[in-house]
C-alpha atoms as a PDB file:
ATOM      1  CA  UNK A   1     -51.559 -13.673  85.992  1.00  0.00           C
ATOM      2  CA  UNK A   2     -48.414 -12.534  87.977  1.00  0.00           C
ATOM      3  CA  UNK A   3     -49.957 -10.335  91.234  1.00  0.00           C
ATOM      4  CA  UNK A   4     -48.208  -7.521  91.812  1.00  0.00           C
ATOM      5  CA  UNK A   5     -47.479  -6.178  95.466  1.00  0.00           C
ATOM      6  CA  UNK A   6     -47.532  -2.558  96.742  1.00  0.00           C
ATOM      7  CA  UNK A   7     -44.632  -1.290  98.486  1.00  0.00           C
ATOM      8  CA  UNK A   8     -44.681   2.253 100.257  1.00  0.00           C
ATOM      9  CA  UNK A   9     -41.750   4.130 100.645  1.00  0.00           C
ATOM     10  CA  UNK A  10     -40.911   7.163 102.092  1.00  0.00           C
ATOM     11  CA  UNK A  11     -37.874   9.777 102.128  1.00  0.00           C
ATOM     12  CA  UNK A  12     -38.165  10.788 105.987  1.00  0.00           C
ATOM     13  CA  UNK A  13     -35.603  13.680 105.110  1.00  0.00           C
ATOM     14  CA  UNK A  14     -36.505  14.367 101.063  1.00  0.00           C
ATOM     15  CA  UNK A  15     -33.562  12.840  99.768  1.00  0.00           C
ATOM     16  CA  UNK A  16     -32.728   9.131  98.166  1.00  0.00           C
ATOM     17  CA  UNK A  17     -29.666   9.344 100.288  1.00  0.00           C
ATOM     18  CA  UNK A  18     -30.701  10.141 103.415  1.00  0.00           C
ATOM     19  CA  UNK A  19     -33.219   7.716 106.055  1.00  0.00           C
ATOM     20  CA  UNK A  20     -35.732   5.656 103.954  1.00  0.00           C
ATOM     21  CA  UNK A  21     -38.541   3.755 105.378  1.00  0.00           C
ATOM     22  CA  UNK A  22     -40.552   0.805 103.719  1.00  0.00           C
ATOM     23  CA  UNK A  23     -44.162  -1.015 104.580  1.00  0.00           C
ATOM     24  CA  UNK A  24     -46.420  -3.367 102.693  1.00  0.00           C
ATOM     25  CA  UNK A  25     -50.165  -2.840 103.515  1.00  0.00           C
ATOM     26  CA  UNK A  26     -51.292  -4.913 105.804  1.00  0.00           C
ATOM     27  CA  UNK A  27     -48.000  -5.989 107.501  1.00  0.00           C
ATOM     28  CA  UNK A  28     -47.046  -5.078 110.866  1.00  0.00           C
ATOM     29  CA  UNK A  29     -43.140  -4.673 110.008  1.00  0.00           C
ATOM     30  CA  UNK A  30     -41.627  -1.472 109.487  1.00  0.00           C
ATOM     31  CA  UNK A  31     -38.192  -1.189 107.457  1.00  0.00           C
ATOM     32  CA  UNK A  32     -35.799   1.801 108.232  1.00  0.00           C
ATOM     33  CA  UNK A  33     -32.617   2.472 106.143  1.00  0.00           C
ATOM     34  CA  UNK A  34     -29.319   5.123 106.472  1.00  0.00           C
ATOM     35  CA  UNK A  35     -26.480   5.179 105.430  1.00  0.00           C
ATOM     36  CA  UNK A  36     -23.748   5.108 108.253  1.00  0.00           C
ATOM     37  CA  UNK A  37     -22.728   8.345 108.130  1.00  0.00           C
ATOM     38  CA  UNK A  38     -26.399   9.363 108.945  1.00  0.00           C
ATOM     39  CA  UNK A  39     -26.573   7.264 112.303  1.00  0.00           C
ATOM     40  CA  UNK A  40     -27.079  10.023 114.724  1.00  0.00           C
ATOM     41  CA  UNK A  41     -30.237  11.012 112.862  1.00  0.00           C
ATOM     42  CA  UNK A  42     -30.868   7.444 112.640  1.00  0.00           C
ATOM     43  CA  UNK A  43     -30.820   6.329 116.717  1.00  0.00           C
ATOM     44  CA  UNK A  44     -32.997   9.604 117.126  1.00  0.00           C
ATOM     45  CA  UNK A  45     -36.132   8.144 115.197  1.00  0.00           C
ATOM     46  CA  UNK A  46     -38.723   6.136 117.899  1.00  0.00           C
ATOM     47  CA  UNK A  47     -38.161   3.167 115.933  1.00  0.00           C
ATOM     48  CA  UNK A  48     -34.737   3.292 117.257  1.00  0.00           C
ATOM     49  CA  UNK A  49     -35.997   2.870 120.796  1.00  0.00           C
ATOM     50  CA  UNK A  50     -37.875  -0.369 120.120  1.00  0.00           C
ATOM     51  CA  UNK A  51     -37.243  -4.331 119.743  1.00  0.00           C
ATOM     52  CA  UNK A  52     -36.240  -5.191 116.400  1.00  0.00           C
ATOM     53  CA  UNK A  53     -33.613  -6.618 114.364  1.00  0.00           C
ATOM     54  CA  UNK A  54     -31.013  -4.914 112.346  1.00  0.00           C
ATOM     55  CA  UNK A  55     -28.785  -5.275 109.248  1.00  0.00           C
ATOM     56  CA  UNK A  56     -25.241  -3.617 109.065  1.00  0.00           C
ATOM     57  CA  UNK A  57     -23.600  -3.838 105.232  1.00  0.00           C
ATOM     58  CA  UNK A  58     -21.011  -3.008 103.587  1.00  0.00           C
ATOM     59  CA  UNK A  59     -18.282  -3.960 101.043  1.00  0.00           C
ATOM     60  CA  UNK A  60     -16.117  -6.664 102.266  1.00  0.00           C
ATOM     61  CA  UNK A  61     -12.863  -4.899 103.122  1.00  0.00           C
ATOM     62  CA  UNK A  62     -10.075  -7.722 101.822  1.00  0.00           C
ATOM     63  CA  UNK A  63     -12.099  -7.061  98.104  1.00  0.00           C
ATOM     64  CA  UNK A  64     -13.894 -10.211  98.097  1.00  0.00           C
ATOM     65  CA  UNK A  65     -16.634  -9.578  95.221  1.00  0.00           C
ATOM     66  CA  UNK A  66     -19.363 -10.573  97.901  1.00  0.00           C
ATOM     67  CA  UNK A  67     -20.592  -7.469 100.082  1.00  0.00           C
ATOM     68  CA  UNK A  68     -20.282  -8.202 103.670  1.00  0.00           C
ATOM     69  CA  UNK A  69     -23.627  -7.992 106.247  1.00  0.00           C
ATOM     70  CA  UNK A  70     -23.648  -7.979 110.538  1.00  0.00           C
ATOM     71  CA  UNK A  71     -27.588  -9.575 111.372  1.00  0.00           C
ATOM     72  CA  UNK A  72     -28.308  -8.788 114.688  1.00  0.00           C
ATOM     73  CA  UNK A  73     -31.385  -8.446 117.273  1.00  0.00           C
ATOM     74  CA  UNK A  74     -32.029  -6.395 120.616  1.00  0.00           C
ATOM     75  CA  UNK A  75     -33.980  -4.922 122.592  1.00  0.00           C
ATOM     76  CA  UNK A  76     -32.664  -1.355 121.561  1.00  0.00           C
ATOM     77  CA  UNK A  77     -31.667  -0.795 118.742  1.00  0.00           C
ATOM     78  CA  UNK A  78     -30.361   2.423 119.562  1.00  0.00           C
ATOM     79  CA  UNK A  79     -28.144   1.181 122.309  1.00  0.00           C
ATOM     80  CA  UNK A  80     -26.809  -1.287 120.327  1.00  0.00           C
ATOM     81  CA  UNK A  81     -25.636   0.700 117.216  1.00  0.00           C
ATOM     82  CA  UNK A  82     -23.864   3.059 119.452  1.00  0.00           C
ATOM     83  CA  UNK A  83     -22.329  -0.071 120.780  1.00  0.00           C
ATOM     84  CA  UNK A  84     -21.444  -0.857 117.027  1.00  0.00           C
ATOM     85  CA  UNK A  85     -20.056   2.058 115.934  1.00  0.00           C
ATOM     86  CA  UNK A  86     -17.199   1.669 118.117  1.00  0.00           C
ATOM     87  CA  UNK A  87     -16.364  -2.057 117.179  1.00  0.00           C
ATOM     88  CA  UNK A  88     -13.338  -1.918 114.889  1.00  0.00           C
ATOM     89  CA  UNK A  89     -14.632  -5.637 113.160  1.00  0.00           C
ATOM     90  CA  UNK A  90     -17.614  -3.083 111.639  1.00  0.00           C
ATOM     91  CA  UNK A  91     -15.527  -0.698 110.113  1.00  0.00           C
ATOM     92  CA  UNK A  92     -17.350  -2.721 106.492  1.00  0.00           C
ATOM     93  CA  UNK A  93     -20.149  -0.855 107.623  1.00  0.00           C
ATOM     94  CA  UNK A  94     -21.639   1.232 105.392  1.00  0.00           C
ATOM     95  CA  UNK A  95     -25.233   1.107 105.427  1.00  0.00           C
ATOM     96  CA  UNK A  96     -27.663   0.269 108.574  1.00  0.00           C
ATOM     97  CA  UNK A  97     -31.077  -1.277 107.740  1.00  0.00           C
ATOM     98  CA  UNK A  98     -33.961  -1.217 111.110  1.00  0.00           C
ATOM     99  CA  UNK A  99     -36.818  -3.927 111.431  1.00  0.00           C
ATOM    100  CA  UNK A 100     -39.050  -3.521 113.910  1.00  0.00           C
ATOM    101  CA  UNK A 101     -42.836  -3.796 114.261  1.00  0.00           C
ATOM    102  CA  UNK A 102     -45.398  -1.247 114.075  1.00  0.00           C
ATOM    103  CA  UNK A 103     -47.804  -2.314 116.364  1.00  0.00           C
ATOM    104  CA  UNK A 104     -44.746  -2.576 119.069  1.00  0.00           C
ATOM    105  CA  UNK A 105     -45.501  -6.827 119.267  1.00  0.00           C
ATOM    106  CA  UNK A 106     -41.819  -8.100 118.425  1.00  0.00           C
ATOM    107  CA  UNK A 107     -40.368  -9.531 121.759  1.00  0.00           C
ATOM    108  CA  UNK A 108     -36.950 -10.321 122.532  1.00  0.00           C
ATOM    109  CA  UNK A 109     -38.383 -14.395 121.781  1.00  0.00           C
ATOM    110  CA  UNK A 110     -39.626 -12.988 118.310  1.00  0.00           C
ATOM    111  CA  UNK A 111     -36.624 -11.088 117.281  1.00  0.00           C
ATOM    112  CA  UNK A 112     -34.205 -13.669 118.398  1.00  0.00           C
ATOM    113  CA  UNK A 113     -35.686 -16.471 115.940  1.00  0.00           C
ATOM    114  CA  UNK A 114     -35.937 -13.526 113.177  1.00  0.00           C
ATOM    115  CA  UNK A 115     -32.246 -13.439 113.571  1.00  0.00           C
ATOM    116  CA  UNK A 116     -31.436 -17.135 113.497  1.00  0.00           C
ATOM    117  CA  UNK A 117     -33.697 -17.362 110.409  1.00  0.00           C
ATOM    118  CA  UNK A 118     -32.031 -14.127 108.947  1.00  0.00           C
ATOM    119  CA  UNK A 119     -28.819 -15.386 109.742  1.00  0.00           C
ATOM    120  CA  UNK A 120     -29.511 -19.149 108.246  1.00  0.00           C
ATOM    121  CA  UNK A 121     -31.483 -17.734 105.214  1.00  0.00           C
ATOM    122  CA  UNK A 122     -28.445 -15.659 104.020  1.00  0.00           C
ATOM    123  CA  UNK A 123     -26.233 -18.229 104.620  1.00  0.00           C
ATOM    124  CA  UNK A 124     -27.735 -20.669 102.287  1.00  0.00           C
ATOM    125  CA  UNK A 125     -28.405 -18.017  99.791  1.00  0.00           C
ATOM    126  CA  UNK A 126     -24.556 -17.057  99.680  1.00  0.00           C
ATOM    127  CA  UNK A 127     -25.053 -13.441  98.267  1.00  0.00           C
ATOM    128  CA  UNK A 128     -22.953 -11.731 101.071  1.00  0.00           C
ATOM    129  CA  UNK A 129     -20.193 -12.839 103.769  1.00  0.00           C
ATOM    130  CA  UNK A 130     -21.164 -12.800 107.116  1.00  0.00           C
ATOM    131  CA  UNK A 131     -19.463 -10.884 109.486  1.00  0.00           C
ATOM    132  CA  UNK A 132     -21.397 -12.980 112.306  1.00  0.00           C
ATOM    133  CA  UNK A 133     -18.818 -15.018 114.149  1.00  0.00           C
ATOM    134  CA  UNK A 134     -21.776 -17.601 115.209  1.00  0.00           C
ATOM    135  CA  UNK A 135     -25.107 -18.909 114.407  1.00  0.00           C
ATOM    136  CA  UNK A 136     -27.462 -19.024 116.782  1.00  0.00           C
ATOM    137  CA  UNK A 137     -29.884 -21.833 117.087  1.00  0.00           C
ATOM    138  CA  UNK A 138     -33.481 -21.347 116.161  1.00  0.00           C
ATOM    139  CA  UNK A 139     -35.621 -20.551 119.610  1.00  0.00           C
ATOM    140  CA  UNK A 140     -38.517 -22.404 120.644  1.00  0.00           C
ATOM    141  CA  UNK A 141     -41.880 -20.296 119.865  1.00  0.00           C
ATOM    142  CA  UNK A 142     -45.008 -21.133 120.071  1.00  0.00           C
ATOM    143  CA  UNK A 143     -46.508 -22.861 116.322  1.00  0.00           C
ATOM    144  CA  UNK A 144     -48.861 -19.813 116.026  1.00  0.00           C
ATOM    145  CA  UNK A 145     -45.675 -17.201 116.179  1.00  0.00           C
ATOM    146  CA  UNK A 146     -43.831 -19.362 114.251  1.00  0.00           C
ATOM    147  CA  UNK A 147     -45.950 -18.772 111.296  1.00  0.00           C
ATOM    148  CA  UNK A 148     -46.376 -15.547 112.303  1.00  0.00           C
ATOM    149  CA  UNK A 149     -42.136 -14.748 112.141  1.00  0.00           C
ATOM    150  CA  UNK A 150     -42.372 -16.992 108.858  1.00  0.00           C
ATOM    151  CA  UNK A 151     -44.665 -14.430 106.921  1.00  0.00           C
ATOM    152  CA  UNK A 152     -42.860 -11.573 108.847  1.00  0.00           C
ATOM    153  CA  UNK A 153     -39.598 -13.102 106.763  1.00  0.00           C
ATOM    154  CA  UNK A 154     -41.273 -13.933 103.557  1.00  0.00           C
ATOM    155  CA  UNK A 155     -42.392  -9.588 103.589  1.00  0.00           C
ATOM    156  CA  UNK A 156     -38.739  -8.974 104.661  1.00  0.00           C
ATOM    157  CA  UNK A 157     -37.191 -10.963 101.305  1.00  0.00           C
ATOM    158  CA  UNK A 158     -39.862  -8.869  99.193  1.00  0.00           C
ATOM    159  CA  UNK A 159     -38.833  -5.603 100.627  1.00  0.00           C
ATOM    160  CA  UNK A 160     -34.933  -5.840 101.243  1.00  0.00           C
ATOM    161  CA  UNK A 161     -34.015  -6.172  97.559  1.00  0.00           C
ATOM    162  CA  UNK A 162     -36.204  -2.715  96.897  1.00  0.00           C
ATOM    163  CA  UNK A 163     -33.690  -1.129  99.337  1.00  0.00           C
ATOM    164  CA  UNK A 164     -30.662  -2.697  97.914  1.00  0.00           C
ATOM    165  CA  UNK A 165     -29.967  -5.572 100.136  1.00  0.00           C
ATOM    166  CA  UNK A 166     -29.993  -8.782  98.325  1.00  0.00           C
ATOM    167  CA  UNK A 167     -28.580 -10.733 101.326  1.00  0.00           C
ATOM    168  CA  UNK A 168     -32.241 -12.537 101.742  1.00  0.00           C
ATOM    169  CA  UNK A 169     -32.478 -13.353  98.050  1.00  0.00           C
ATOM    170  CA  UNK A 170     -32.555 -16.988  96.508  1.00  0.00           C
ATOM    171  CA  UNK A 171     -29.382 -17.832  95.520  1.00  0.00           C
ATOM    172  CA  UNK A 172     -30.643 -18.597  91.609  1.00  0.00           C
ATOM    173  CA  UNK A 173     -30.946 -21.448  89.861  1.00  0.00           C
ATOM    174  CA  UNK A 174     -31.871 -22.326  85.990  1.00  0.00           C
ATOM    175  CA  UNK A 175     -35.204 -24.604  87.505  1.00  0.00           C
ATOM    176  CA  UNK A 176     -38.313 -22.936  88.154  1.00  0.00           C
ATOM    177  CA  UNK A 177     -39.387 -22.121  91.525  1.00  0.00           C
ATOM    178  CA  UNK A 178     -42.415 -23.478  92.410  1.00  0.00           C
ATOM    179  CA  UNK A 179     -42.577 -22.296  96.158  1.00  0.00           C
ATOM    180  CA  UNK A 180     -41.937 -19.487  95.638  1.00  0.00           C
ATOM    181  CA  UNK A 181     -44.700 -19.097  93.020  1.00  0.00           C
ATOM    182  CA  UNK A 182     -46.716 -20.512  95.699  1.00  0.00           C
ATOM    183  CA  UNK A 183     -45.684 -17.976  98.513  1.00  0.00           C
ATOM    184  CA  UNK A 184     -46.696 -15.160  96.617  1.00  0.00           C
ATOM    185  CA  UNK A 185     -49.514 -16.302  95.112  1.00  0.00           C
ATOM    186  CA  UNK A 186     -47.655 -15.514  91.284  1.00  0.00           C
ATOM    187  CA  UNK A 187     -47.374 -17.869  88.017  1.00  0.00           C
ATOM    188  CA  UNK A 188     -43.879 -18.566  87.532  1.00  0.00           C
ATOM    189  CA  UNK A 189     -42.404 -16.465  84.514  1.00  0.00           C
ATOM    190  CA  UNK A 190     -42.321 -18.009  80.791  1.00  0.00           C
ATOM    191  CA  UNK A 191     -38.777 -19.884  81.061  1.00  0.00           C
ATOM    192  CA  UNK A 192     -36.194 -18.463  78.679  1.00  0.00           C
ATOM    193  CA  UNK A 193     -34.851 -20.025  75.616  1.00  0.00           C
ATOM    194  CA  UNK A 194     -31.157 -21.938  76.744  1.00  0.00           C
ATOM    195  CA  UNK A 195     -28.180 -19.347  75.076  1.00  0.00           C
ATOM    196  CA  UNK A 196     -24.932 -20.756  74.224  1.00  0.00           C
ATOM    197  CA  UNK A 197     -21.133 -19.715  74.011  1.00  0.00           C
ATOM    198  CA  UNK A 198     -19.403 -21.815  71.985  1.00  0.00           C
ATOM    199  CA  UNK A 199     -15.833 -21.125  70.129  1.00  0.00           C
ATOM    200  CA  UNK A 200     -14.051 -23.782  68.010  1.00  0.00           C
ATOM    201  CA  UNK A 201     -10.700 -22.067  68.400  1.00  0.00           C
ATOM    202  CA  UNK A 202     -10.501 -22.976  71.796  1.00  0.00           C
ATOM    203  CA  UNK A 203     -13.003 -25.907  71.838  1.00  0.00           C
ATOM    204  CA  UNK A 204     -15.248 -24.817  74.617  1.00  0.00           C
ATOM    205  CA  UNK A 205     -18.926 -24.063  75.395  1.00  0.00           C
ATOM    206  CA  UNK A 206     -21.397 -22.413  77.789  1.00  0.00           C
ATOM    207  CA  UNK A 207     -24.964 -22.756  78.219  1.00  0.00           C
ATOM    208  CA  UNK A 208     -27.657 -20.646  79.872  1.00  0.00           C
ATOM    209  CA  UNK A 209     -30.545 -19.311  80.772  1.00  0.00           C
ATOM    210  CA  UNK A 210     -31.849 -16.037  81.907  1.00  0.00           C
ATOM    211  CA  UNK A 211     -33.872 -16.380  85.522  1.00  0.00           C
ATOM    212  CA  UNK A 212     -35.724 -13.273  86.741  1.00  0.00           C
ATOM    213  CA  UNK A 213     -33.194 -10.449  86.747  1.00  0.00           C
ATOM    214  CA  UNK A 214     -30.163 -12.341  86.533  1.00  0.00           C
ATOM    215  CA  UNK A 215     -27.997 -14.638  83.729  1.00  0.00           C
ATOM    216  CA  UNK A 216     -27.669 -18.164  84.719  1.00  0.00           C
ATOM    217  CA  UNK A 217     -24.601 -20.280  83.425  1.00  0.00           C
ATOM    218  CA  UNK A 218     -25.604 -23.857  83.952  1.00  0.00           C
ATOM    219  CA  UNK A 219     -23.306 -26.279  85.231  1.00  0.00           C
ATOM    220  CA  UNK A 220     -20.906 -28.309  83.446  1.00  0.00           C
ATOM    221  CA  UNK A 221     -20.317 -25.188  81.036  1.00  0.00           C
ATOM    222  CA  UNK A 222     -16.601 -24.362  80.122  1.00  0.00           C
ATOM    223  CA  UNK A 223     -14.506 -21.592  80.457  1.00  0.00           C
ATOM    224  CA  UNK A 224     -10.761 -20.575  79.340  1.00  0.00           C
ATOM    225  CA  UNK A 225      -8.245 -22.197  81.357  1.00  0.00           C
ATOM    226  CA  UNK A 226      -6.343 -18.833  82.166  1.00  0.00           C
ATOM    227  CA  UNK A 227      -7.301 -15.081  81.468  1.00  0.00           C
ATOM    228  CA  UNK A 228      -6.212 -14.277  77.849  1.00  0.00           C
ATOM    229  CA  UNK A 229      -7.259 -10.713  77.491  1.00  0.00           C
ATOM    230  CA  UNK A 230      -6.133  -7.073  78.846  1.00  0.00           C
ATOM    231  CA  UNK A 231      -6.687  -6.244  82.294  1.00  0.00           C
ATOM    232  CA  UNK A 232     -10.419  -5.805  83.312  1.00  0.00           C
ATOM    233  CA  UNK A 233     -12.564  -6.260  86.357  1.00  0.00           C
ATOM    234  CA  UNK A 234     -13.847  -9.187  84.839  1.00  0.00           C
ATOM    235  CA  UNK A 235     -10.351 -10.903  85.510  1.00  0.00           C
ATOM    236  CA  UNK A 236     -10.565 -10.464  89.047  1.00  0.00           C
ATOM    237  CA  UNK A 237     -14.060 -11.674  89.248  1.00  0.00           C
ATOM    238  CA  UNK A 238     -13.101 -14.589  87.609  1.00  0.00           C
ATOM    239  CA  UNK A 239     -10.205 -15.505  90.050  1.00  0.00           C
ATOM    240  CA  UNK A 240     -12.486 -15.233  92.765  1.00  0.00           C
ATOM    241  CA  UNK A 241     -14.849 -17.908  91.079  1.00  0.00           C
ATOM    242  CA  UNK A 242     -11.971 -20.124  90.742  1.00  0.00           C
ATOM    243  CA  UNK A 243     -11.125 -19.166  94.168  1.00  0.00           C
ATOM    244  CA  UNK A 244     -14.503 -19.984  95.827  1.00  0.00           C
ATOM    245  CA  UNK A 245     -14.497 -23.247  93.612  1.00  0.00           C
ATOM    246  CA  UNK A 246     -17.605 -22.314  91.345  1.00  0.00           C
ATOM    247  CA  UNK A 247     -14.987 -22.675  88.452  1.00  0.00           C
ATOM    248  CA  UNK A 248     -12.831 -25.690  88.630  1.00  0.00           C
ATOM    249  CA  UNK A 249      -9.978 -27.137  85.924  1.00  0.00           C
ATOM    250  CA  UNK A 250     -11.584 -29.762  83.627  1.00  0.00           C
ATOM    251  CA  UNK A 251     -10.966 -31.760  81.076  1.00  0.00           C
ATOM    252  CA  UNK A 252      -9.424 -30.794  77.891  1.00  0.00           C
ATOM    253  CA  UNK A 253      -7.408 -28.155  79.914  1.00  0.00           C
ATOM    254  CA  UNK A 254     -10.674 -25.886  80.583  1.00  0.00           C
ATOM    255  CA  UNK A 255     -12.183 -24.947  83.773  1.00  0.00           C
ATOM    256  CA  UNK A 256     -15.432 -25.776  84.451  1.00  0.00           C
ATOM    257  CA  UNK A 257     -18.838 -24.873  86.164  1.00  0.00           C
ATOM    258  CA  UNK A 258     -19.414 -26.968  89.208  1.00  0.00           C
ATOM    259  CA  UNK A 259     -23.039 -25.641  89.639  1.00  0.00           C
ATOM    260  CA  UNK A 260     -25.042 -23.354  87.979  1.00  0.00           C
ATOM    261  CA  UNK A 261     -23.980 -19.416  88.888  1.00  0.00           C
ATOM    262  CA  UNK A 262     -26.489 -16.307  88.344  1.00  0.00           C
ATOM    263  CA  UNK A 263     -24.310 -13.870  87.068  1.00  0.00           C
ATOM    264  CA  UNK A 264     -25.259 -10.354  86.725  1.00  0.00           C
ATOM    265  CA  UNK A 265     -24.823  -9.561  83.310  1.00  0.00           C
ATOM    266  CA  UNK A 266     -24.689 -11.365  79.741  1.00  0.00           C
ATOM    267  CA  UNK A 267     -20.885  -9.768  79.231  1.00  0.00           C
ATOM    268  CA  UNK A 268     -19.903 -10.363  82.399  1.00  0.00           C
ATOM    269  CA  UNK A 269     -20.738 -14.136  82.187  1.00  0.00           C
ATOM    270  CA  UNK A 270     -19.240 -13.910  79.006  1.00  0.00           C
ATOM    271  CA  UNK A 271     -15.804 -12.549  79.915  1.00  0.00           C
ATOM    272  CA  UNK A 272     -15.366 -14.869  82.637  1.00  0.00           C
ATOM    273  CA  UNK A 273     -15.857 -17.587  80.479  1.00  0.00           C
ATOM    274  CA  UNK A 274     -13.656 -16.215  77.146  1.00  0.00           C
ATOM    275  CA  UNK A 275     -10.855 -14.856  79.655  1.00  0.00           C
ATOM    276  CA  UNK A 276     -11.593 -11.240  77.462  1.00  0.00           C
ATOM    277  CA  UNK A 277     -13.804  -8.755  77.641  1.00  0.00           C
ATOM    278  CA  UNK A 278     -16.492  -8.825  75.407  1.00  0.00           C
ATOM    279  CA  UNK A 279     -20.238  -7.976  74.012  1.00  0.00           C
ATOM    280  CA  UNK A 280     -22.069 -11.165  75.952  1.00  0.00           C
ATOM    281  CA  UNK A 281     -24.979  -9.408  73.617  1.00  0.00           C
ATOM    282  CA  UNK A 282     -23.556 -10.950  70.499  1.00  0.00           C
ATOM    283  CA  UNK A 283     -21.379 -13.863  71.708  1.00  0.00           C
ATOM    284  CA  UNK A 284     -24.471 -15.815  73.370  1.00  0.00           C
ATOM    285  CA  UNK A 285     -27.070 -17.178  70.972  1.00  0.00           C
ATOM    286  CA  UNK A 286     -29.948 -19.042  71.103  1.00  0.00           C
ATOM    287  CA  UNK A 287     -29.321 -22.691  71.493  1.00  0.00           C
ATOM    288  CA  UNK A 288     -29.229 -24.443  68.146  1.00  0.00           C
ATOM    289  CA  UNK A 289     -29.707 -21.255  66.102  1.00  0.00           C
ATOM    290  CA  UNK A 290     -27.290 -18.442  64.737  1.00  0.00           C
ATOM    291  CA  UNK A 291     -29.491 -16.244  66.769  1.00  0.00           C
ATOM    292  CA  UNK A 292     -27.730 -13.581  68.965  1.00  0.00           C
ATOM    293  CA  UNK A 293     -29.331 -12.615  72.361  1.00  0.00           C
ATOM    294  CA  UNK A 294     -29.600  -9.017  70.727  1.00  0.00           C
ATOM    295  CA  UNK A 295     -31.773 -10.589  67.733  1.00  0.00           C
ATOM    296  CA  UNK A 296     -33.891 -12.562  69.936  1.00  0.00           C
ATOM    297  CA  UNK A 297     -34.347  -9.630  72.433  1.00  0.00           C
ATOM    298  CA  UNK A 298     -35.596  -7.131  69.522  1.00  0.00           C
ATOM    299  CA  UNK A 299     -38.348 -10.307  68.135  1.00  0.00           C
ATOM    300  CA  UNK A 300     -39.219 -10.086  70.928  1.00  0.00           C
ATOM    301  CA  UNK A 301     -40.027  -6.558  70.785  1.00  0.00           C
ATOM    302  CA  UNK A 302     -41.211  -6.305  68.099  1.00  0.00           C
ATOM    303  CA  UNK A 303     -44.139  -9.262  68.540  1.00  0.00           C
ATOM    304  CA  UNK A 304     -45.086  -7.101  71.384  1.00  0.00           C
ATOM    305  CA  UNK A 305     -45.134  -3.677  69.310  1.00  0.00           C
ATOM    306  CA  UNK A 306     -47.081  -5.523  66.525  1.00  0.00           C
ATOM    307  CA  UNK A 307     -49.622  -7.022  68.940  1.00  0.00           C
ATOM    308  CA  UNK A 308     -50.022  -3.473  70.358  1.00  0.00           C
ATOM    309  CA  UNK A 309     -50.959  -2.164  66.998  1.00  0.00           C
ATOM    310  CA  UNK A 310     -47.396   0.317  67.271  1.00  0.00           C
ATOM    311  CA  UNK A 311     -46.573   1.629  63.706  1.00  0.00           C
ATOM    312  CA  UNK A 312     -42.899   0.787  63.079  1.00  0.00           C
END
């Protein structure tokens, strides 16, 4: 059985909008979020005063699709915010996001490899663009901090994605994930039936597969050669696939999947890959079948309310 994890947060002014702090029990860290607008409130909280490191976000101002993220470390935070605030290459920022410890035991050694790590992690994960201008290499610690900084990160990537910031999250994949099921102690979730997009008008098809929270188009899948449909912010996503290379021309004048992509939605996979907007509810279906995703979605339903003795 999947364990579930406990996650306390509090609204340090009352509202959702305002300064937010996060703990797990049990773990020394202590998350602190604002928006940017809220920063002199923000450098007057004692957390401000301590070691830590810090996240700036915000969207990425030439429109790339990706949000944009500053990781950082010192040894006050406070100081270097105010720094920040006057640095014209943050004007992305929008939203400032504190770690620091709560038993005060992060030292400029600790923080410093919790920003290579931070830095390397989001890198690979490729869910924002980094407005660092370097990486810095990984510090020397001792092997028992080392594993200490190692669980700090693996409570950060549980916590971050609560508060909105996805930067530390797997980039996602249609295999399992069998360290990560290890990690946290959880059975990996039943794997999803494979869905496929197919249209003989234009010869093409799609496969794939939901993961988690998010709509994986495998690799090798086909999508229109050119956007055929009215305007939509699908179209603009779609360039910037092309653009970043995750769509590439094929054969049969299509373009096609170089590696598998996690999109958001079911429509918005299916737009990119009809060049239209349209219902990825109805145009995916159940590999081998005539069964929409809507169809399969409500059997599934409805095995659940019959198994829970719900009258219909």
């Amino acid at each position: 059985m999947t364990k579930g994890r406990s996650l306390r947060l509090f609204l340090a002014d009352g509202s959702p909008g305002g300064i937010i702090t996060a703990e797990i029990m049990n773990w020394t860290g202590h998350v602190m979020t604002a928006p940017r607008s809220r920063l002199a409130d923000l450098i007057q909280r004692p957390e401000a005063g301590r070691t830590g490191v810090y996240i700036l976000s915000g969207s990425d101002p030439e429109g790339g699709y990706r949000p944009m993220a500053y990781i950082g470390e010192t040894d006050s935070i406070r100081k270097r915010l105010t720094e920040h605030n006057k640095d014209e290459t943050k004007e992305f920022w929008e939203q400032t996001c504190i770690v620091t410890s709560k038993d005060q035991n992060l030292t400029k050694a600790h923080v410093r490899y919790l920003e290579s790590r931070l830095i390397a992690i989001a890198q690979q994960a490729g869910r924002v663009t980094l407005n660092n201008r370097t990486t810095p290499d990984v510090p020397q610690l001792p092997e028992a901090d080392q594993s200490d900084m190692e669980f700090f990160i693996e409570q950060l990537r549980v916590v971050l994605p609560v508060l909105g910031l996805d930067l530390l999250k797997a980039a996602t994949t249609a295999a399992p994930l069998p360290l990560q099921a290890t990690q946290t102690g959880a059975e990996p979730p039943a794997p999803s039936p494979t869905f496929e997009l197919a249209t003989q008008k234009y010869d093409l098809r799609a496969e794939a597969r939901e993961v988690q929270d998010e709509f994986v188009v495998l690799a090798g899948s086909q999508a229109q050669a050119s956007w055929i449909g009215v305007a939509s912010g699908y179209e603009a996503l779609r360039q910037r696939l092309i653009d970043d290379g995750v769509l590439s021309p094929g054969a049969s004048n299509h373009l096609t999947f170089t590696r598998d992509y996690a999109f958001s939605s079911l429509t918005a996979a299916a737009a990119v890959i009809l060049g239209r907007s349209s219902n990825g509810r109805k145009e995916w279906v159940v590999s081998g079948t005539r069964k929409t995703y809507a169809d399969w979605q409500d059997t599934q339903l409805a095995a659940i309310a019959t198994t829970q003795g719900d009258d219909a």
